[in-house]
Protein backbone atom coordinates (compact mmCIF):
# COMPACT_ATOMS: atom_id res chain seq x y z
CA UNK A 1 105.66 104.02 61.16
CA UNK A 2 107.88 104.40 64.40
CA UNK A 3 106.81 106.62 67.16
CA UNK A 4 108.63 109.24 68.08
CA UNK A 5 109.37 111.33 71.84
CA UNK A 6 106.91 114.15 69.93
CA UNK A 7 104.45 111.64 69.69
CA UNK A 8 105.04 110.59 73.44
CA UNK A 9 104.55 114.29 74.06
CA UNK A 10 101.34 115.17 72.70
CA UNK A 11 100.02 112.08 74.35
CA UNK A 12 101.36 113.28 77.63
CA UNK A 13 99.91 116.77 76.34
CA UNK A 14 96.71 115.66 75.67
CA UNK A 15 95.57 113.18 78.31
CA UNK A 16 97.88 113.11 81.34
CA UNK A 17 99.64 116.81 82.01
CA UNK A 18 96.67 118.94 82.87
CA UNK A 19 95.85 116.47 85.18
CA UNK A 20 99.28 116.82 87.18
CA UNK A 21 99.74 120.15 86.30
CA UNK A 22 96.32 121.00 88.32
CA UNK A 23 97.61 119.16 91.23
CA UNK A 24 101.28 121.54 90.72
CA UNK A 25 103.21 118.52 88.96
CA UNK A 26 104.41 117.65 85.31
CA UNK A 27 106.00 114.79 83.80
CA UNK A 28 109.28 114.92 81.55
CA UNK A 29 110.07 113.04 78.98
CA UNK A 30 113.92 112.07 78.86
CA UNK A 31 114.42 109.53 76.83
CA UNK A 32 112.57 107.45 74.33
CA UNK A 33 114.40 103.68 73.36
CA UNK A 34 112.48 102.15 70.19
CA UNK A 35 113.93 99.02 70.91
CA UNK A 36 113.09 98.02 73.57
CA UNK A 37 109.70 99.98 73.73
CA UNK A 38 110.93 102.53 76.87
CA UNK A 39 110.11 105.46 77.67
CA UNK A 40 112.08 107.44 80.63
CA UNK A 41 110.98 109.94 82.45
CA UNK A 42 111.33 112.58 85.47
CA UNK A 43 107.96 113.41 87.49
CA UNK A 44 108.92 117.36 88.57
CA UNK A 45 107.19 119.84 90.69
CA UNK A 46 104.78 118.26 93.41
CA UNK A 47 104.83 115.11 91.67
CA UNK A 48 108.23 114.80 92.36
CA UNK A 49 108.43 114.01 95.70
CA UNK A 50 104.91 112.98 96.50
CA UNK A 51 104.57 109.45 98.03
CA UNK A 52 102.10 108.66 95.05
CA UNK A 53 104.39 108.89 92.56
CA UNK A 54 105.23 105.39 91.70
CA UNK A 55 101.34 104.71 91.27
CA UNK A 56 101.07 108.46 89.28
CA UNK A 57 103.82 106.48 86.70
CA UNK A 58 102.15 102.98 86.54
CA UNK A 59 98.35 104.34 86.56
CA UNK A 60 98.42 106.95 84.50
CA UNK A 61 101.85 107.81 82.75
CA UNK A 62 102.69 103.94 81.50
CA UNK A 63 99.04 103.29 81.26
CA UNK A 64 98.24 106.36 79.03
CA UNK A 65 100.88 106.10 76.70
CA UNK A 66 100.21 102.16 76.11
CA UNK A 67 96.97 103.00 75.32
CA UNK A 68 97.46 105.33 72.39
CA UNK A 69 101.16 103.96 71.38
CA UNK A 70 101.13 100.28 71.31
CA UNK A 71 104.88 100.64 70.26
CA UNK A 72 105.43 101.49 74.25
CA UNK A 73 106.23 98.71 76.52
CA UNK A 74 107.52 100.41 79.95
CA UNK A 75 107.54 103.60 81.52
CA UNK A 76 110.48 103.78 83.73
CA UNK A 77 111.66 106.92 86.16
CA UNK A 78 114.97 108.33 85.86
């Protein structure tokens, strides 16, 4: 069965919000491509212009979601 962004988003509910959200950050999902396995999103709050971001995406957004969705190749920022 194909994956869908609600799936994405209880993912992101479960295991990688609260962390951001109790350093004052979230993550937003904008766009979900089954093709080619991408998922695009917008790091907002502190996490959106904090010089960790780019490691905040690969470490724990693209990493998390891989984990539990094997249908998701690449997190990418938009």
């Amino acid at each position: 069965m194909a994956i869908t962004k609600k799936d994405i988003e209880k993912v992101l509910d479960e295991h990688v919000r609260p962390g951001l959200q109790m350093d004052g950050g979230n993550v937003e999902v904008m766009g979900w491509e089954p093709k080619t396995g991408t998922v695009k999103v917008r790091l907002v709050g502190a996490c959106g212009g904090c010089p960790m971001s780019q490691m905040t995406l690969q470490m724990s957004v693209e990493r998390t979601l891989k984990e539990h969705l094997k249908e998701v190749k690449k997190v990418v920022p938009v």
